[in-house]
Protein backbone atom coordinates (compact mmCIF):
# COMPACT_ATOMS: atom_id res chain seq x y z
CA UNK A 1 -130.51 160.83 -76.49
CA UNK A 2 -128.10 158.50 -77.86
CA UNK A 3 -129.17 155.11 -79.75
CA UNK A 4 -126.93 151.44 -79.60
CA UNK A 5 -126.69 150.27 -82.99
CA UNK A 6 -125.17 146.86 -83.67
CA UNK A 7 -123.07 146.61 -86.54
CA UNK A 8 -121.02 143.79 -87.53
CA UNK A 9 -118.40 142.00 -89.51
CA UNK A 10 -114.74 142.70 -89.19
CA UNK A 11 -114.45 145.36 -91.98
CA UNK A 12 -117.44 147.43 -90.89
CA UNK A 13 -116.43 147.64 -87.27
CA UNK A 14 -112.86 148.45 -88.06
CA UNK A 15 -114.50 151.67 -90.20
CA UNK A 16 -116.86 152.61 -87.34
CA UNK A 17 -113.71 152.31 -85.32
CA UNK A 18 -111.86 154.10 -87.12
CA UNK A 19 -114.04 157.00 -87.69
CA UNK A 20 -113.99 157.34 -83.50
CA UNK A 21 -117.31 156.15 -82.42
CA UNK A 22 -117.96 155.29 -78.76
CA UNK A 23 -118.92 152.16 -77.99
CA UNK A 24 -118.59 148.67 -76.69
CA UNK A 25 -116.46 146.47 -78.94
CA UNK A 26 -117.28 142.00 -78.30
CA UNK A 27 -114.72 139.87 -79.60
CA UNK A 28 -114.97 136.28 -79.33
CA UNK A 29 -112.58 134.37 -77.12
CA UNK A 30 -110.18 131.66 -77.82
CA UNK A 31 -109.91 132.56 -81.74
CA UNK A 32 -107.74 135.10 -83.04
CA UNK A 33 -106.50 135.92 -86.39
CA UNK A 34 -104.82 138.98 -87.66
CA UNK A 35 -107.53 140.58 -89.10
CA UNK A 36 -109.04 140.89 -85.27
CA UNK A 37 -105.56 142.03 -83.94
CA UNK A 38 -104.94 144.59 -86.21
CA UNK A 39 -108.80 146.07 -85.41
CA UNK A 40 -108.12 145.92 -81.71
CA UNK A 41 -105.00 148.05 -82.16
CA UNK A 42 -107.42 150.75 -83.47
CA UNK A 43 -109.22 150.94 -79.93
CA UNK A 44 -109.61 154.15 -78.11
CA UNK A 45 -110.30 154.96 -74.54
CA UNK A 46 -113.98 155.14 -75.37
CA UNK A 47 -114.70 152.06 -76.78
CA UNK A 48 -114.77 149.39 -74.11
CA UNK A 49 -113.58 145.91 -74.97
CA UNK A 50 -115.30 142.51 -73.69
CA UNK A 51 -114.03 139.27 -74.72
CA UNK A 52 -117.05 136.71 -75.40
CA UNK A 53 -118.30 133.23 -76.40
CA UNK A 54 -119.85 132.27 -79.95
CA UNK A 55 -123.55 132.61 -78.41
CA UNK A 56 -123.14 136.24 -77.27
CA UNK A 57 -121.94 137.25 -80.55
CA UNK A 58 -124.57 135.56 -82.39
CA UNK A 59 -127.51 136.53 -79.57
CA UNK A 60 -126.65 139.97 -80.15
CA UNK A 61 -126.94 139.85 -84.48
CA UNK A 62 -128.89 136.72 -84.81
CA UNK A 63 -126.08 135.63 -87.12
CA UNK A 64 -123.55 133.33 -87.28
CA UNK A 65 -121.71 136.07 -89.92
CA UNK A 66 -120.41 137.96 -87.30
CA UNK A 67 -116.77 137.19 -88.10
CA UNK A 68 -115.95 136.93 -84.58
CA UNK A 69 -116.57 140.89 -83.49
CA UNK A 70 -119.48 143.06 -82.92
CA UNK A 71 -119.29 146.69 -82.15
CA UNK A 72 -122.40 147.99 -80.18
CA UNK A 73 -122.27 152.09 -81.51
CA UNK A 74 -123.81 154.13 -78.27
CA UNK A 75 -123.37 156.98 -81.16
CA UNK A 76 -125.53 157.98 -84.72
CA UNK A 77 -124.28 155.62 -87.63
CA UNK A 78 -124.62 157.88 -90.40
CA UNK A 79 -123.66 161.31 -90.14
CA UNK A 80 -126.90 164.06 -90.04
CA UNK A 81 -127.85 165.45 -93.26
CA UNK A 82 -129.98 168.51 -94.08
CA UNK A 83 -131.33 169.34 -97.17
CA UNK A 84 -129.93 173.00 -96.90
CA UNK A 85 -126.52 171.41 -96.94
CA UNK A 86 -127.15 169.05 -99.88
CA UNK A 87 -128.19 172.34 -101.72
CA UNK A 88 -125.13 174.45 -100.66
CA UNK A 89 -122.65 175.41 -103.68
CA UNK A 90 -119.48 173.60 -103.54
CA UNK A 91 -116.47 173.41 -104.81
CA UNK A 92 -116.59 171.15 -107.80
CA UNK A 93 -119.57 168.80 -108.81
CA UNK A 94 -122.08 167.90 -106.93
CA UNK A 95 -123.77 164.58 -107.27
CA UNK A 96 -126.68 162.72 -104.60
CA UNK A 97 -128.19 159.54 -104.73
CA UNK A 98 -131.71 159.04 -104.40
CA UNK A 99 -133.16 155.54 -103.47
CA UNK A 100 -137.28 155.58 -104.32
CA UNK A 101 -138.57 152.13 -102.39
CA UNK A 102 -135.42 150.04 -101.75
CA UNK A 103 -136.29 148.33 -99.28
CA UNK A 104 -134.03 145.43 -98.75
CA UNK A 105 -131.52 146.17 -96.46
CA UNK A 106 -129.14 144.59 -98.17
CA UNK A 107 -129.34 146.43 -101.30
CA UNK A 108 -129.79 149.29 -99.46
CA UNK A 109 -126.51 148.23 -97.96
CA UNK A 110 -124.66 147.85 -100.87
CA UNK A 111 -126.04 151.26 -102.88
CA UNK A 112 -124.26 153.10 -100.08
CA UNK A 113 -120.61 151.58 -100.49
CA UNK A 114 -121.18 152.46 -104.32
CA UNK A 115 -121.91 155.44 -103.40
CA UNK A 116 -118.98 156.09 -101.07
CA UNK A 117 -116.84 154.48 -103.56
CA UNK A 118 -117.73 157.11 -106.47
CA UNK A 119 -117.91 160.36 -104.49
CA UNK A 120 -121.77 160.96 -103.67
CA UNK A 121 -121.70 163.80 -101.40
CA UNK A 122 -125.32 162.07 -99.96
CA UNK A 123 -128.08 159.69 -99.98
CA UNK A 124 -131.73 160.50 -100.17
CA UNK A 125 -134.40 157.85 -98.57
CA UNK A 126 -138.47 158.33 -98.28
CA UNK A 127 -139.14 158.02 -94.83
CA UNK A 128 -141.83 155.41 -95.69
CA UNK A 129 -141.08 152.71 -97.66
CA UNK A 130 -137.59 152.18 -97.13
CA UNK A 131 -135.14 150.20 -95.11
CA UNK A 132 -133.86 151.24 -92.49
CA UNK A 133 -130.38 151.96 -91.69
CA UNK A 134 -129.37 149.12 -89.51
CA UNK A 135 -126.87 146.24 -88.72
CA UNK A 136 -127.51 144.40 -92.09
CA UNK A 137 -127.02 148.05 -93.97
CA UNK A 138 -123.63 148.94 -91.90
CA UNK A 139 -122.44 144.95 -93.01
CA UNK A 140 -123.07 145.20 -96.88
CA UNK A 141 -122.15 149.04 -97.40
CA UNK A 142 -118.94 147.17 -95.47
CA UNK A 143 -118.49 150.80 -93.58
CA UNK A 144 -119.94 153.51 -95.91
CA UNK A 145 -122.72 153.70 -93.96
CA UNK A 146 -120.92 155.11 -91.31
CA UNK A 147 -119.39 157.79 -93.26
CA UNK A 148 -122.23 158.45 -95.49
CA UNK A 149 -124.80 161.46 -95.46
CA UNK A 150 -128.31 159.61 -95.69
CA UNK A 151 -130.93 162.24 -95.54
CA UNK A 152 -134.22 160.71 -95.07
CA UNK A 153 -137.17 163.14 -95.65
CA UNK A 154 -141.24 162.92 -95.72
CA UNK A 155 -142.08 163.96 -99.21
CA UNK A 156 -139.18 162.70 -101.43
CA UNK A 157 -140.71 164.66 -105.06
CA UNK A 158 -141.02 167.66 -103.02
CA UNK A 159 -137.27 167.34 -102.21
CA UNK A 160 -136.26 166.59 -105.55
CA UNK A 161 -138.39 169.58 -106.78
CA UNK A 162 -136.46 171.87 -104.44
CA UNK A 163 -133.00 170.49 -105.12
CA UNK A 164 -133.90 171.07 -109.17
CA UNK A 165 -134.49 174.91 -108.16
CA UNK A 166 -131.30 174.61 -106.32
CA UNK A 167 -129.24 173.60 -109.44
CA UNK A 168 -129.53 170.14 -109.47
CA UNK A 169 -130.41 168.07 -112.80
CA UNK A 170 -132.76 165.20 -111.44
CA UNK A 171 -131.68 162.14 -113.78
CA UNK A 172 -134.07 158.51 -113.35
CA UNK A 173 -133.07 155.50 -114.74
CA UNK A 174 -135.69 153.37 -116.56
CA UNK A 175 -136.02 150.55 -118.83
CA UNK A 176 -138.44 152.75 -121.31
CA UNK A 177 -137.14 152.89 -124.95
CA UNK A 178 -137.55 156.24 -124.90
CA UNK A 179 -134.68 156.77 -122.42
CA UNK A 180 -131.38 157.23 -123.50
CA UNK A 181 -128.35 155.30 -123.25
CA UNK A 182 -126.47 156.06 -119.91
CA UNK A 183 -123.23 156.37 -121.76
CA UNK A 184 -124.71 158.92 -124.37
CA UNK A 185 -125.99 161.21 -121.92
CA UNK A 186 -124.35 164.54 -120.80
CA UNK A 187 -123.95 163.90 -116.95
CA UNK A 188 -121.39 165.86 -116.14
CA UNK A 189 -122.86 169.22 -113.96
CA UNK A 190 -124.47 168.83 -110.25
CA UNK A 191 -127.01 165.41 -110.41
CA UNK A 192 -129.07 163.84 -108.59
CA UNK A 193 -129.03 160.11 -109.63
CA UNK A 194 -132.44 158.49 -108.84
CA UNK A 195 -132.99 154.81 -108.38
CA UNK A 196 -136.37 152.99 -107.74
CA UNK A 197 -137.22 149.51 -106.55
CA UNK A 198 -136.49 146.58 -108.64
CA UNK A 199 -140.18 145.56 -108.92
CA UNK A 200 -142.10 148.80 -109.11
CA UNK A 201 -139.13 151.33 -110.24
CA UNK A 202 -139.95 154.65 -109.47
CA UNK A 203 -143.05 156.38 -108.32
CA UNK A 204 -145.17 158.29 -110.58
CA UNK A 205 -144.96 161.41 -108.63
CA UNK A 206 -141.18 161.11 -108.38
CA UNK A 207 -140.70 160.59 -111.64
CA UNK A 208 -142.93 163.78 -112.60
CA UNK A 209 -139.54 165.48 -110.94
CA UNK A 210 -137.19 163.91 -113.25
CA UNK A 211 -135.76 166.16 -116.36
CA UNK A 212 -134.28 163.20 -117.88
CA UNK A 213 -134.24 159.25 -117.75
CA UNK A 214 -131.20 157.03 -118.87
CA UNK A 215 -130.93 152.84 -119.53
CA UNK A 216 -127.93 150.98 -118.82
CA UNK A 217 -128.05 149.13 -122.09
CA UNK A 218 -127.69 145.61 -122.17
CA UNK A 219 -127.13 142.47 -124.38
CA UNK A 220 -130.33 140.98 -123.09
CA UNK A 221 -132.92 143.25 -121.67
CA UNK A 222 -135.17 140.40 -120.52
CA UNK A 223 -133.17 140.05 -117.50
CA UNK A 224 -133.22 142.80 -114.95
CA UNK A 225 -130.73 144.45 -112.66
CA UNK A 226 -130.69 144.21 -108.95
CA UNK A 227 -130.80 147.58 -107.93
CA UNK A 228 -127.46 148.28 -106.18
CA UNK A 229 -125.80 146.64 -108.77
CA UNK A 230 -127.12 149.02 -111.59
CA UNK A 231 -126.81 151.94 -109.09
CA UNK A 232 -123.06 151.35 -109.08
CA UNK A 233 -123.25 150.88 -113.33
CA UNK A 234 -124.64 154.03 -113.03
CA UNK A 235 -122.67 155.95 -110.84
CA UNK A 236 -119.27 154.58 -112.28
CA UNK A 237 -121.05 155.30 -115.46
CA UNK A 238 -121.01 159.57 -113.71
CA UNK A 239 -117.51 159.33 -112.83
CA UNK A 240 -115.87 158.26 -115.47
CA UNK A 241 -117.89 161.00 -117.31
CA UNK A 242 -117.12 164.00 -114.83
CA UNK A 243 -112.82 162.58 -115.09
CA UNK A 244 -113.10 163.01 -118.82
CA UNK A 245 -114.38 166.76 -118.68
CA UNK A 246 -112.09 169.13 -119.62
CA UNK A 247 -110.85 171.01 -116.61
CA UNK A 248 -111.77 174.82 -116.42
């Protein structure tokens, strides 16, 4: 059974367009601009177009941030994960995000384009206690969220505990002195970066799973990240390490 999904705002449809999802594409009437043009042109035979006033587009996202197109996806956003293919060898490194209590879907959002922008093969959500993957997600990851593995699973120590025996070094980031500096630690092999919620950061029994926690240091530590915004410190922080290793 297939689920509608709204998503929203012009760079986010244009990557669910272009990725080939079926669906049913509103545009609103009497404005046009070249940014809408050039995502029409992208339209397949399976995505049916209907031209609309301002109320339809905001009925249907409660929004008036639309930027004058909404795509209704008859078709799953992000593509299906398994756990057995997060903990397949690969060619090259291997690297996962895992987001412990984020529950804002804009954060949520925005960890996922970081993590599309710095090569994360996949994303790891706790079923409970988490945002879901919806409009607001698909707008701020502005269209990683469509290309994205997010694997959400019960137990999310268990999976960490399973990826570890699959070759993975768990790394959590903390604000503990007795962490070390981001930029002093070896993270160069197959990681999984893990990321908890600004308030609570992450669960006890998550962190049990952890074989190492790094700090983004800071001038000021009284003042405290938002969490997508120290997920992509972190994970530019993993790529610029892994492009300075010597190649083999």
């Amino acid at each position: 059974m297939t689920e509608a999904t709204i998503i929203y705002g012009l760079h986010a449809v244009r990557r669910a367009i272009e990725s080939g999802q079926a669906g049913h594409l509103y545009v609103r009437s009497g404005k046009r601009s070249r940014r809408i043009d050039e995502v029409l042109a992208l339209c397949a035979a399976d995505q049916v177009l209907e031209w609309v006033d301002e109320s339809c587009l905001y009925a249907l996202t409660g929004t008036d941030r639309h930027q004058g197109m909404v795509f209704e996806s008859v078709e799953r956003q992000a593509p299906k994960a398994s756990l057995d293919a997060l903990m397949m060898a690969k060619e090259g490194r291997r690297l996962l995000l895992a987001l412990d209590g984020v529950t804002d879907p804009g954060n949520l959002g925005a960890c996922l384009r970081s993590a599309a922008t710095f090569g994360v093969d996949g994303v790891i959500v706790p079923k409970h206690g988490s945002a879901p993957v919806n409009a607001i997600v698909h707008k701020r990851s502005a269209g990683a969220a469509a290309s994205l593995p997010v694997l959400t699973v019960t137990n999310l120590a268990r999976t960490l505990r399973q990826l570890k025996e699959a070759g993975y070094w768990v790394v959590g980031t903390a604000m503990d002195a007795s962490a070390r500096s981001i930029v002093e630690a070896g993270l160069t092999g197959d990681l999984v970066l893990v990321m908890g919620s600004e308030g609570e950061g992450i669960r006890r029994n998550v962190s049990n799973q952890c074989d190492e926690f790094v700090m983004i240091p800071m001038n000021d530590a009284s003042y405290t990240l938002n969490v997508s915004v120290a997920a992509g410190i972190c994970l530019y922080e993993i790529n610029r390490q892994h492009q300075q290793e010597p190649q083999r």
